[in-house]
C-alpha atoms as a PDB file:
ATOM      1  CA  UNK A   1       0.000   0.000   0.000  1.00  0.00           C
ATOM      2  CA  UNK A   2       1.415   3.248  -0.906  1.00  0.00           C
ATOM      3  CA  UNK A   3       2.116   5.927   1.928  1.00  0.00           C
ATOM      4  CA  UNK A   4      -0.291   9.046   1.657  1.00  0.00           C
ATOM      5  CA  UNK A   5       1.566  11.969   0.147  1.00  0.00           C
ATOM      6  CA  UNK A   6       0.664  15.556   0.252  1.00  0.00           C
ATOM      7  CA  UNK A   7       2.909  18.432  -0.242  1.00  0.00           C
ATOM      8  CA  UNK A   8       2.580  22.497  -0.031  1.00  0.00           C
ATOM      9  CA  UNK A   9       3.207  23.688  -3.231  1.00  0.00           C
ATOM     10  CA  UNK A  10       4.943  27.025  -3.471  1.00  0.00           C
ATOM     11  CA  UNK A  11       4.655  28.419  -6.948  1.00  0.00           C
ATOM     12  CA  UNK A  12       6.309  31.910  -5.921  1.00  0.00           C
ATOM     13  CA  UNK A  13       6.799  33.773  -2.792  1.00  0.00           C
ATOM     14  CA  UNK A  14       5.157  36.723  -4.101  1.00  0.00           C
ATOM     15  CA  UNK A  15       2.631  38.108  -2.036  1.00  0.00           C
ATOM     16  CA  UNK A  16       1.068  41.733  -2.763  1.00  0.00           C
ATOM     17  CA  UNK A  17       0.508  42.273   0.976  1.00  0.00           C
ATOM     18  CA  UNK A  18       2.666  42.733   4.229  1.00  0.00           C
ATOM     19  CA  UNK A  19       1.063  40.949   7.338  1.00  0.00           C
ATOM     20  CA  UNK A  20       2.949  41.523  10.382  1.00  0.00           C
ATOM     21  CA  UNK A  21       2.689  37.955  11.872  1.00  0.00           C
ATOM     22  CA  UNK A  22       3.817  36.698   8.286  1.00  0.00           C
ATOM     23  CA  UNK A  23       6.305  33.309   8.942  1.00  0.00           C
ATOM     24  CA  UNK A  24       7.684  33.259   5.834  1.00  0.00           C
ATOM     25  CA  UNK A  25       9.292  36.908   5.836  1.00  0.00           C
ATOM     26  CA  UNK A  26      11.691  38.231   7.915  1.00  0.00           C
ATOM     27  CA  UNK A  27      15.204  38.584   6.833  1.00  0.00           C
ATOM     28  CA  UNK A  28      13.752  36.684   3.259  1.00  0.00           C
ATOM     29  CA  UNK A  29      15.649  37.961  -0.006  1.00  0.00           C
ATOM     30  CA  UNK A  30      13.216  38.684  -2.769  1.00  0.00           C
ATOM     31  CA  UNK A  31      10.640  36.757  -4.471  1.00  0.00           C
ATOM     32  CA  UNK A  32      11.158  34.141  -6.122  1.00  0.00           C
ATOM     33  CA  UNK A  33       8.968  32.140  -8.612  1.00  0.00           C
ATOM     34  CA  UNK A  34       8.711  28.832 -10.052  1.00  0.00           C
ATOM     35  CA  UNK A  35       8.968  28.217 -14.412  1.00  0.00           C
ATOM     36  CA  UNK A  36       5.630  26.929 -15.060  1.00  0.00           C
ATOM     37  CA  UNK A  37       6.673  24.151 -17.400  1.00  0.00           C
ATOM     38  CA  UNK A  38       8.884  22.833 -14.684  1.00  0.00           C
ATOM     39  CA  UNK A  39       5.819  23.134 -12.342  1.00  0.00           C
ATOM     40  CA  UNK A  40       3.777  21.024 -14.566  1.00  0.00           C
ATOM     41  CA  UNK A  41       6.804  18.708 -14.971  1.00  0.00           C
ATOM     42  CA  UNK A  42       6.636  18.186 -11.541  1.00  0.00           C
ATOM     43  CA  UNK A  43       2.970  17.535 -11.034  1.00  0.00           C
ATOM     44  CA  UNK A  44       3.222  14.955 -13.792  1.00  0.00           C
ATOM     45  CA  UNK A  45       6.124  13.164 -11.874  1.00  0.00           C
ATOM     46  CA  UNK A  46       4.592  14.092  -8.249  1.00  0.00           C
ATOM     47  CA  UNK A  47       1.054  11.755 -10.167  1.00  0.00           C
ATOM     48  CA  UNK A  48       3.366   9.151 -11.037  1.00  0.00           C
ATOM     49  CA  UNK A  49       5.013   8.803  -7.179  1.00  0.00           C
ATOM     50  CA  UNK A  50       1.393   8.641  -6.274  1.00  0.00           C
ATOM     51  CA  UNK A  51       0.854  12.213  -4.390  1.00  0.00           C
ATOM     52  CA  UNK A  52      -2.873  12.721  -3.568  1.00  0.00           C
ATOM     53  CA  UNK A  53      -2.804  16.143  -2.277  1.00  0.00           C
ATOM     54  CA  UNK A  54      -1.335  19.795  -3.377  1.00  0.00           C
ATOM     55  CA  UNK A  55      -2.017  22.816  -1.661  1.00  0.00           C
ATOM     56  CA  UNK A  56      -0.809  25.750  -3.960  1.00  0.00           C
ATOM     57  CA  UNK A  57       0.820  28.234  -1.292  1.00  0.00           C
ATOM     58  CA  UNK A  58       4.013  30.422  -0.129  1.00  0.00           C
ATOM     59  CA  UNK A  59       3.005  33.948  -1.109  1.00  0.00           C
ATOM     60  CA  UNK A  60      -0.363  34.911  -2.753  1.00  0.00           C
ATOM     61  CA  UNK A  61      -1.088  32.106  -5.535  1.00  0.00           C
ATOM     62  CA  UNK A  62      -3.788  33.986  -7.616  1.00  0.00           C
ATOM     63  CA  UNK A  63      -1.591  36.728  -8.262  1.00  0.00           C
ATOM     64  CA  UNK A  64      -0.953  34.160 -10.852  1.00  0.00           C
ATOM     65  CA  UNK A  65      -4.190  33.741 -11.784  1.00  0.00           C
ATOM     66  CA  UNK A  66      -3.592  31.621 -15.427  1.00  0.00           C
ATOM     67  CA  UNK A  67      -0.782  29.633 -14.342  1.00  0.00           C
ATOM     68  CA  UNK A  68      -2.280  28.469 -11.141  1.00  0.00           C
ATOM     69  CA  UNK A  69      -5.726  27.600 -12.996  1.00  0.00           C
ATOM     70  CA  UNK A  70      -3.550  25.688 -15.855  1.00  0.00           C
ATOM     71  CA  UNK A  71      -2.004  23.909 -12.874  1.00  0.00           C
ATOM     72  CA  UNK A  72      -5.218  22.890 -10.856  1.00  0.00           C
ATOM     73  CA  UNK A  73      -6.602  21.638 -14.347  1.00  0.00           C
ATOM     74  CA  UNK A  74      -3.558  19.577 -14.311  1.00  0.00           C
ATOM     75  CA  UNK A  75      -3.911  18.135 -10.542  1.00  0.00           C
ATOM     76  CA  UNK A  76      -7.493  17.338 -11.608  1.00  0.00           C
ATOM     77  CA  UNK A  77      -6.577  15.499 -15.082  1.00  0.00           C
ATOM     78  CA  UNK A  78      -3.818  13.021 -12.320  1.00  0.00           C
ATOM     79  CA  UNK A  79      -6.477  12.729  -9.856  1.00  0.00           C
ATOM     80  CA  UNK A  80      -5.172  14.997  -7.503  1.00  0.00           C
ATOM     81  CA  UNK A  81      -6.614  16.862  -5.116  1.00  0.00           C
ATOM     82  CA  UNK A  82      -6.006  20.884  -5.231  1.00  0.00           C
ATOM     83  CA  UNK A  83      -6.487  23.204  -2.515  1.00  0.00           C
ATOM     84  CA  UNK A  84      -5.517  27.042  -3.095  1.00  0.00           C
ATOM     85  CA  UNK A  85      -4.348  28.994   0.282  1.00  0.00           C
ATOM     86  CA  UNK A  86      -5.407  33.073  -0.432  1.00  0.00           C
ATOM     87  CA  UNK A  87      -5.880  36.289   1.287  1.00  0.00           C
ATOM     88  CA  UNK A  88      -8.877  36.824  -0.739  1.00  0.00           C
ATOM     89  CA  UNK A  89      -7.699  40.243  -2.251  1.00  0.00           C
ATOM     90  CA  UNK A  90      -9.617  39.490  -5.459  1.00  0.00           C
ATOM     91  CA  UNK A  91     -12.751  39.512  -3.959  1.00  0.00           C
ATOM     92  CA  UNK A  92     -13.851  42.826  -3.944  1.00  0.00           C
ATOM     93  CA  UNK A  93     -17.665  42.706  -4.975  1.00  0.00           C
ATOM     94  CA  UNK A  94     -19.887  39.657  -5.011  1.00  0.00           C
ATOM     95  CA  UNK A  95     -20.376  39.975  -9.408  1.00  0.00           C
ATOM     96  CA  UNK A  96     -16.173  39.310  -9.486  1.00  0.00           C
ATOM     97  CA  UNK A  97     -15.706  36.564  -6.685  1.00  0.00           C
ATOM     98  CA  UNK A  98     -18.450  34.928  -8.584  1.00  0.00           C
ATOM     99  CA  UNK A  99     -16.266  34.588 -11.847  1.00  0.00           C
ATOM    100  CA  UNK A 100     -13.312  33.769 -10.254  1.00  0.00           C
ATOM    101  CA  UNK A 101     -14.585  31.289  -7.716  1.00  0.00           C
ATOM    102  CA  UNK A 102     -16.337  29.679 -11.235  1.00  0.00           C
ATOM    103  CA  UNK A 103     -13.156  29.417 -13.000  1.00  0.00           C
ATOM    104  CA  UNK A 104     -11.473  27.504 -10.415  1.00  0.00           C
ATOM    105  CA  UNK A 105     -14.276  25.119  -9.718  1.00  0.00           C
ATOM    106  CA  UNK A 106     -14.522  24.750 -13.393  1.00  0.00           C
ATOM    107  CA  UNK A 107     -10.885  24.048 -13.787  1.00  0.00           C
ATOM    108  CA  UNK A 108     -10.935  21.204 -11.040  1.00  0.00           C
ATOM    109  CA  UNK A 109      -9.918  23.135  -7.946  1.00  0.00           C
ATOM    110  CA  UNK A 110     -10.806  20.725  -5.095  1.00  0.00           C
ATOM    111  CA  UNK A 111     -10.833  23.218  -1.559  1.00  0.00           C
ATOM    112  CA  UNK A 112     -10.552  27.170  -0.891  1.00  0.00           C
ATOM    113  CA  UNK A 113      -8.191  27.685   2.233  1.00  0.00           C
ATOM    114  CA  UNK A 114      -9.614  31.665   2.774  1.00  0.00           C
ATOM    115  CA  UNK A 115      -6.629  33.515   5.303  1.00  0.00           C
ATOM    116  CA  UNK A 116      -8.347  35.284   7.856  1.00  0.00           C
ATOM    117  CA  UNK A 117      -6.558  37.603  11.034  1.00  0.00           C
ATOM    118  CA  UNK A 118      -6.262  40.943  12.335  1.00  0.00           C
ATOM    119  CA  UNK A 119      -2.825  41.557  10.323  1.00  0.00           C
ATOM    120  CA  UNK A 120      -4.601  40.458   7.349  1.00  0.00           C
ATOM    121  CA  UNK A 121      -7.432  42.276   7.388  1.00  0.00           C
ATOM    122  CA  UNK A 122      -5.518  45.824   7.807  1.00  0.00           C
ATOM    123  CA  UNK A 123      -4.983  45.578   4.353  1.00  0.00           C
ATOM    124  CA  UNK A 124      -7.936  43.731   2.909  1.00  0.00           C
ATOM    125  CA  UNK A 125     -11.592  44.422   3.693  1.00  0.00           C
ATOM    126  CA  UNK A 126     -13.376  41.114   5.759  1.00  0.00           C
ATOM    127  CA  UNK A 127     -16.235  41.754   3.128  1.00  0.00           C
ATOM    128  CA  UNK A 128     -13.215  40.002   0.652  1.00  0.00           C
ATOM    129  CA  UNK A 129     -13.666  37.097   3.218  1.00  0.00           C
ATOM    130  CA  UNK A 130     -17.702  36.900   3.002  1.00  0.00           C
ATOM    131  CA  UNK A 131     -17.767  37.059  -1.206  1.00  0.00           C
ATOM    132  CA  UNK A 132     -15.252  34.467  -0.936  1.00  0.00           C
ATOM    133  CA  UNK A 133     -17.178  31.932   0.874  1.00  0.00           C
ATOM    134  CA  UNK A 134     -20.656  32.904  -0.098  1.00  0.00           C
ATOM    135  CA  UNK A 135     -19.099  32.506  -3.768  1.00  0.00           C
ATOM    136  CA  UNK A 136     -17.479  29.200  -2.836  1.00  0.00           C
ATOM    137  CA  UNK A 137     -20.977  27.771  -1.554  1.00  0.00           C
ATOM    138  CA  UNK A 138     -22.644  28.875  -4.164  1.00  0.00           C
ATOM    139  CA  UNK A 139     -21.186  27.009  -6.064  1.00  0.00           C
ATOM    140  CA  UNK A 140     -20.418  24.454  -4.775  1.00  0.00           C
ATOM    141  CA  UNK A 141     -16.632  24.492  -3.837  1.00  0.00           C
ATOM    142  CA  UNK A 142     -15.654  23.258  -0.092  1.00  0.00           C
ATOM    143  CA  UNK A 143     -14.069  26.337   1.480  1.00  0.00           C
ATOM    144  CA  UNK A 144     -13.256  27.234   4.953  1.00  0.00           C
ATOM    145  CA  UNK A 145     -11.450  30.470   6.487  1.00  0.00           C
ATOM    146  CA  UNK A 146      -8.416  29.554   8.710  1.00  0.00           C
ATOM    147  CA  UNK A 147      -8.937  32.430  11.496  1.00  0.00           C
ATOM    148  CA  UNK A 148      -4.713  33.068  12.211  1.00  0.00           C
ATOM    149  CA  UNK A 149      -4.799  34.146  15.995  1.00  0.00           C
ATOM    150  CA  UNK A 150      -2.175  34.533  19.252  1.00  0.00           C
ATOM    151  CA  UNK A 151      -5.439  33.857  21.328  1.00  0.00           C
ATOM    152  CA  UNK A 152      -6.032  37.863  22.661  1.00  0.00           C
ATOM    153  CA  UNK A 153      -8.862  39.659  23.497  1.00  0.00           C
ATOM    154  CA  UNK A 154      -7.518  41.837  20.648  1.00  0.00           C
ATOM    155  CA  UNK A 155      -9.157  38.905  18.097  1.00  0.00           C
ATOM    156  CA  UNK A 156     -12.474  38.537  19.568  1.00  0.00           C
ATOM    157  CA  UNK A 157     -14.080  40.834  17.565  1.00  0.00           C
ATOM    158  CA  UNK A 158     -12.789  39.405  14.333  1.00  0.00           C
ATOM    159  CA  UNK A 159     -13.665  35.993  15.471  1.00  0.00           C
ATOM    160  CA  UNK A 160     -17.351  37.555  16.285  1.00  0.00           C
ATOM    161  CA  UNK A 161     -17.456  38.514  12.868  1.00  0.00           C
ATOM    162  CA  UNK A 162     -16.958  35.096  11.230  1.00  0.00           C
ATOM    163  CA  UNK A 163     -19.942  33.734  13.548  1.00  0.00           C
ATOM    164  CA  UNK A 164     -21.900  36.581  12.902  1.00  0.00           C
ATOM    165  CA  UNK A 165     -21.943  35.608   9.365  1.00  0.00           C
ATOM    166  CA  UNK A 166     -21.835  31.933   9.427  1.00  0.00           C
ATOM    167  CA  UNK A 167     -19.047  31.013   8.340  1.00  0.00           C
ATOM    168  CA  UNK A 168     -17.019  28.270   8.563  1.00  0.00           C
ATOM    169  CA  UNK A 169     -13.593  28.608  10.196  1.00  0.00           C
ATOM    170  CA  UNK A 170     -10.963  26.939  12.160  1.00  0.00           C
ATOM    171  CA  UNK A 171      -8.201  28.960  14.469  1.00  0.00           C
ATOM    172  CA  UNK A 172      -4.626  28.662  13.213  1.00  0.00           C
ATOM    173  CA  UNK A 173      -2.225  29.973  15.953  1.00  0.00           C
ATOM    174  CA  UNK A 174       0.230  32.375  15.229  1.00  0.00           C
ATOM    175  CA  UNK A 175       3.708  30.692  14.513  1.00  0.00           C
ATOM    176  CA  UNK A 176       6.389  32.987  16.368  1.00  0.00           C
ATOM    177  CA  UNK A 177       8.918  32.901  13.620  1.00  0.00           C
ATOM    178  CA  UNK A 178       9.151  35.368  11.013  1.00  0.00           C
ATOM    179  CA  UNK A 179       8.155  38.905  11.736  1.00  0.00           C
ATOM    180  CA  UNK A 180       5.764  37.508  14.066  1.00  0.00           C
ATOM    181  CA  UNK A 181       8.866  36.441  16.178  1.00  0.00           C
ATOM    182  CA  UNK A 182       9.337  40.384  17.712  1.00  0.00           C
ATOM    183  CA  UNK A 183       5.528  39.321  18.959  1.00  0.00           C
ATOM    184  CA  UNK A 184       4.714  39.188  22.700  1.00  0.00           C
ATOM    185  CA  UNK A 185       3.603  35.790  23.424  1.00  0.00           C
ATOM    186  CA  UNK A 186       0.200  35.851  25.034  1.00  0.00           C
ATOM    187  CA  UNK A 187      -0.019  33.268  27.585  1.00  0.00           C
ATOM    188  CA  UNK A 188      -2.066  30.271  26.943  1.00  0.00           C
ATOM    189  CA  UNK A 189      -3.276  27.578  29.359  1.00  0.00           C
ATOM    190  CA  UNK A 190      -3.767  24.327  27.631  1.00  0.00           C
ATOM    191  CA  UNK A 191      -2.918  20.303  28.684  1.00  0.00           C
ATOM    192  CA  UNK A 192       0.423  18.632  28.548  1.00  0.00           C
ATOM    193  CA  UNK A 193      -0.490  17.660  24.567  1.00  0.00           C
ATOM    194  CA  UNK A 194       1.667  15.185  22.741  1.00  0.00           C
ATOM    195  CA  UNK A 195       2.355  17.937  19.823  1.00  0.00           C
ATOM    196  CA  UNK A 196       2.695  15.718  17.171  1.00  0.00           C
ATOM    197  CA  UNK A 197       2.531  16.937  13.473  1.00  0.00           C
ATOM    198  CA  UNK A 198       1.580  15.144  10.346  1.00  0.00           C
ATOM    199  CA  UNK A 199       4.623  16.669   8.851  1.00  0.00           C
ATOM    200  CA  UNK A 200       3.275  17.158   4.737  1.00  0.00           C
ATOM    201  CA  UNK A 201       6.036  18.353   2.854  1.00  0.00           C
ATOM    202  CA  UNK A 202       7.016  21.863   1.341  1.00  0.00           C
ATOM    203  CA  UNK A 203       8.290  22.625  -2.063  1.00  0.00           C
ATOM    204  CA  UNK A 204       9.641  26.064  -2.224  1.00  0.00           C
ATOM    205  CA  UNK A 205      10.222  28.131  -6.027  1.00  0.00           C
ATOM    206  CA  UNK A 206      13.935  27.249  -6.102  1.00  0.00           C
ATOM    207  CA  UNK A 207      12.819  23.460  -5.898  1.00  0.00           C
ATOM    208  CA  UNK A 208      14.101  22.920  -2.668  1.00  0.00           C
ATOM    209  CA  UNK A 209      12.101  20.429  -0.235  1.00  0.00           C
ATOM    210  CA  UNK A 210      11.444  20.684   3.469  1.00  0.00           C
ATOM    211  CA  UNK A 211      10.282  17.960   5.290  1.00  0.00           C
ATOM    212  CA  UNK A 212       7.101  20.148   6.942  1.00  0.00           C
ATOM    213  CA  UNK A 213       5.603  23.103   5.351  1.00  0.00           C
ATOM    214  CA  UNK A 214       5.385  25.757   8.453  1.00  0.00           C
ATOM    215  CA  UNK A 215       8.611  27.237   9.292  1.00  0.00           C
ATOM    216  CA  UNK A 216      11.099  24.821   7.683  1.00  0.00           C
ATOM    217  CA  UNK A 217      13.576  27.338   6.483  1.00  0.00           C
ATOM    218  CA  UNK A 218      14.271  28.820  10.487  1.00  0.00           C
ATOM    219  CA  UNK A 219      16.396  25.705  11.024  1.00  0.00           C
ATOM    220  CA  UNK A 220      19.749  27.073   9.758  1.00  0.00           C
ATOM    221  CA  UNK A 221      22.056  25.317  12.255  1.00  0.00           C
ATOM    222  CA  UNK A 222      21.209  22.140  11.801  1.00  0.00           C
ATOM    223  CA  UNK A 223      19.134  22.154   8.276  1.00  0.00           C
ATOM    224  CA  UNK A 224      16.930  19.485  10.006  1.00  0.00           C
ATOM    225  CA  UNK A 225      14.312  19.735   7.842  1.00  0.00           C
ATOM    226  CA  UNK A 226      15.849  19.925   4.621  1.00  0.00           C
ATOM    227  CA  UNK A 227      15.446  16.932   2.171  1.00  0.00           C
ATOM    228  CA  UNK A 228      17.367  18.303  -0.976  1.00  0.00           C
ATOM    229  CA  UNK A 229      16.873  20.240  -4.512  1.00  0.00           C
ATOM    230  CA  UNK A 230      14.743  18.883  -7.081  1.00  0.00           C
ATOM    231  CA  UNK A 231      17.614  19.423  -9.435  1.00  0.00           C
ATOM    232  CA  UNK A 232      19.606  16.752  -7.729  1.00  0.00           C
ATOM    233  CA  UNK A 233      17.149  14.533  -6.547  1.00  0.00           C
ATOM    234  CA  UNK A 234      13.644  13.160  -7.592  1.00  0.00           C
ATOM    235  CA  UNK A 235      10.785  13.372  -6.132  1.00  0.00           C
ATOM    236  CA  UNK A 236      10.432   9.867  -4.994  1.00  0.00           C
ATOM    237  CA  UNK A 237      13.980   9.877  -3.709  1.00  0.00           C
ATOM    238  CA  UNK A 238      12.372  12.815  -1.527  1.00  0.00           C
ATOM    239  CA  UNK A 239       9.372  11.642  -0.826  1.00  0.00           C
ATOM    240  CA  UNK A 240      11.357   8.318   0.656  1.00  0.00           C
ATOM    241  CA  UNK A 241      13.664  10.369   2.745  1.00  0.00           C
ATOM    242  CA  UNK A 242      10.981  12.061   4.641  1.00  0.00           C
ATOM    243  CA  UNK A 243       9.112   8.913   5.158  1.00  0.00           C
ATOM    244  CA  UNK A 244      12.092   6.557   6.221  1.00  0.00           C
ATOM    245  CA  UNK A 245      14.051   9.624   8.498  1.00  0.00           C
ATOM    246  CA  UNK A 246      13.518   7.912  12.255  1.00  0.00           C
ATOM    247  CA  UNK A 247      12.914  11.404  13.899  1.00  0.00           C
ATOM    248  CA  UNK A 248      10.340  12.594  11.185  1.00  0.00           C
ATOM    249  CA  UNK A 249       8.452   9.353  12.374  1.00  0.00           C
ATOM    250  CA  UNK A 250       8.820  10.074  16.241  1.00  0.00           C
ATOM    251  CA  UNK A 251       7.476  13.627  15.433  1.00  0.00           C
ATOM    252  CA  UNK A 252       4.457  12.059  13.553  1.00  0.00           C
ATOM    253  CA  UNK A 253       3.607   9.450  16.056  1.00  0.00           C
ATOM    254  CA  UNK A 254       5.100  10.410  19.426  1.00  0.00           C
ATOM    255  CA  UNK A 255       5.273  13.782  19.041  1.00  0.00           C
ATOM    256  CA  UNK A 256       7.375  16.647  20.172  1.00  0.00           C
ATOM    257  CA  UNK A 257       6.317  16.866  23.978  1.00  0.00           C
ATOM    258  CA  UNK A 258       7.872  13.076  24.969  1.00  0.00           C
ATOM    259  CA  UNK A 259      10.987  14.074  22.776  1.00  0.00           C
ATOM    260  CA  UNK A 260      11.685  16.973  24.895  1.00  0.00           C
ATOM    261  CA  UNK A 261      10.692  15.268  28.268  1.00  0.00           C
ATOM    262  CA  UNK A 262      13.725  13.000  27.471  1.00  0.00           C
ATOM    263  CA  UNK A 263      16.065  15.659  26.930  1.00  0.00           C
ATOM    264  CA  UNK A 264      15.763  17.242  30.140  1.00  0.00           C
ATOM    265  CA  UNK A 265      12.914  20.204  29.382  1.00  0.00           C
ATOM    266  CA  UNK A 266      10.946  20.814  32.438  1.00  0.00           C
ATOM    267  CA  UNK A 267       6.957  20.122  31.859  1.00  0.00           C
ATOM    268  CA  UNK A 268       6.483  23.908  32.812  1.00  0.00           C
ATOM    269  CA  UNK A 269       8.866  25.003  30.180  1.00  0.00           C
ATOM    270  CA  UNK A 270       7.337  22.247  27.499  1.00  0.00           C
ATOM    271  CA  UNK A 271       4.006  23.927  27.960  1.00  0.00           C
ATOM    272  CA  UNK A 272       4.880  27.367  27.429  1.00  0.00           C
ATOM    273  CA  UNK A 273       5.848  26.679  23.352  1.00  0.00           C
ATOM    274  CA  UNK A 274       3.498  26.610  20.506  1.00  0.00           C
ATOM    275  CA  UNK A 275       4.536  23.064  18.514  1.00  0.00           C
ATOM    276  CA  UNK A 276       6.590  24.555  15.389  1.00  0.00           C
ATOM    277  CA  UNK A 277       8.912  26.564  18.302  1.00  0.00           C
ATOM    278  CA  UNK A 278       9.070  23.552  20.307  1.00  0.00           C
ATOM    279  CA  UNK A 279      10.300  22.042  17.002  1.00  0.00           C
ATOM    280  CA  UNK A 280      12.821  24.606  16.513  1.00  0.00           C
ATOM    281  CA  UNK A 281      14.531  24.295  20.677  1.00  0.00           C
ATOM    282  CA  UNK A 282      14.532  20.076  19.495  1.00  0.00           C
ATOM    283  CA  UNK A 283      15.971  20.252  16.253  1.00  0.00           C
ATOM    284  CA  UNK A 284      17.685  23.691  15.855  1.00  0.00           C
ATOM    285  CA  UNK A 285      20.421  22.667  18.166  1.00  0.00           C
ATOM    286  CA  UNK A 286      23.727  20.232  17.124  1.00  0.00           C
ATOM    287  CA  UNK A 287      23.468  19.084  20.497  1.00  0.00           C
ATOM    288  CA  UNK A 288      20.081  17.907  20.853  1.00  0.00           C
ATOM    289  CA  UNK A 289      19.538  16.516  17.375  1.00  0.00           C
ATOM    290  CA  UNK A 290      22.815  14.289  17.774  1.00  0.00           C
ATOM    291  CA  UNK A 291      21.418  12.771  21.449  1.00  0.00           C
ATOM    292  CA  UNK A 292      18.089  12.459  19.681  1.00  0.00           C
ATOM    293  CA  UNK A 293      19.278  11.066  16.274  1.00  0.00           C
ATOM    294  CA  UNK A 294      21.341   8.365  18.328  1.00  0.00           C
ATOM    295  CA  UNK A 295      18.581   7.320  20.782  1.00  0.00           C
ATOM    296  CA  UNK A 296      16.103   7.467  17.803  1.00  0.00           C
ATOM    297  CA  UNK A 297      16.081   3.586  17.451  1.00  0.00           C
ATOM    298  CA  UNK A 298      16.677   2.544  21.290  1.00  0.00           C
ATOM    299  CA  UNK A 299      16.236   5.050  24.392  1.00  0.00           C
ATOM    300  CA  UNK A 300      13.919   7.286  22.953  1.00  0.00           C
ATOM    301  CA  UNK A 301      11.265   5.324  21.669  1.00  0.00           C
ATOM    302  CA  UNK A 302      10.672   3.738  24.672  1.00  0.00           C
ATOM    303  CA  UNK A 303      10.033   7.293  26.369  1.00  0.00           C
ATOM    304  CA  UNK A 304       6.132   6.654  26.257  1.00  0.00           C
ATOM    305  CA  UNK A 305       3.415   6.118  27.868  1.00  0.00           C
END
């Protein structure tokens, strides 16, 4: 039986926004974009190593309107499912989201991921949000608005707004890396949770792959969760790396939490990270991923309940 493969697709970094919690843009150099007949390349091959699931994402996709709609069309003809991840800048009046959200259903996109927060919406109207999904149930395309938050009082309001109007959304919490890293954490009370992470993959413009989509690039002292350059490597020689790596599988079946217990963290110091930075204290360190990477098959598997 083949393993379930999904990957974040990043067709450019280009965004026409500047959110202030973004992850993906701190000390970043420019944008960068993918050649579309090397992204269609790759879908074909991603088909053929049996990939059911590609979320176009990275800056704002449908600033590339035609390419991304040639490339959904493709995910549809290899019987893949396409989800598109968007501020919803295009959706300005009901009469325009209508045509758009028509074209992409009618070119076989599969799910609208609508991105919804405070730092969003000081640039684009939450009307944007509303045509969006009234659009998308219209006619017929599964949506739902992922409602970015640190968990303040401050957000209350917006959330009010998405109930107010019925739609359907799921919090996201803020990921402190990025510019969102100058952030003041707002503190959360929650259980001693396992924090593990399905891990789906991340293929950047420059054809590099990550072995997790959020955050990937913040490891630069240990490159952790870097698999290699599509200009190297092929897919399926990637695709096999992240699935085989020991402590990519403790991560998606123990989790984070019992990996840092055996290191030494304190519970009261476990509980006060968000998953991706508790990632980043594991795996960001020489030290830590060496005692991990050696225990990975003996000591540290047996540090469960």
């Amino acid at each position: 039986m083949n393993p379930v493969r999904q990957i974040a697709f990043g067709y450019s970094t280009q965004c026409n926004i500047r959110c202030g919690h973004c992850v993906a843009a701190d000390a970043s150099p420019g944008a960068a974009k993918m050649d579309f007949d090397r992204a269609q390349d790759i879908i074909q091959e991603m088909a053929r190593c049996h990939v059911t699931g590609i979320s176009f994402t990275a800056g704002e996709p449908l600033l590339f309107f035609d390419d991304i709609c040639k490339l959904i069309q493709l995910c549809r003809e290899n019987g893949i499912y396409s989800r598109i991840v968007t501020n919803g800048y295009w959706a300005k009046t009901r009469e325009h989201t209508d045509r758009i959200v028509s074209e992409l259903m009618s070119n076989g996109l599969s799910q609208l991921r609508l991105s919804y927060s405070r730092w969003h919406q000081q640039y684009i109207s939450r009307e944007n949000i509303v045509h969006a999904a009234l659009s998308s149930q219209k006619h017929g395309l599964d949506y739902f608005v992922s409602f970015i938050t640190d968990f303040s009082k401050k957000d209350d309001s917006f959330e009010k707004f998405l109930r107010d109007h019925h739609l359907k959304f799921f919090p996201e919490p803020v990921i402190y890396f990025g510019r969102a890293g100058e952030f003041d954490r707002q503190r959360v009370s929650t259980d001693y949770r396992p924090n593990v992470c399905s891990m789906n993959p991340y293929l950047s413009p420059e054809l590099d792959m990550f072995a997790c989509c959020d955050g990937a690039s913040r490891f630069s002292k240990t490159h952790f969760l870097y698999l290699g350059n599509l200009c190297n490597n092929s897919i399926e020689a990637l695709f096999q790396k992240c699935e085989t790596h020991a402590l990519y599988h403790l991560i998606r079946t123990m989790g984070l939490t019992n990996m840092a217990s055996y290191l030494g963290f304190r519970a009261r110091e476990i509980v006060q990270y968000r998953r991706c930075e508790l990632c980043e204290k594991l795996f960001n360190s020489k030290e830590n991923l060496s005692i991990l990477t050696k225990s990975a098959t003996s000591d540290l598997i047996n540090w469960r309940r």
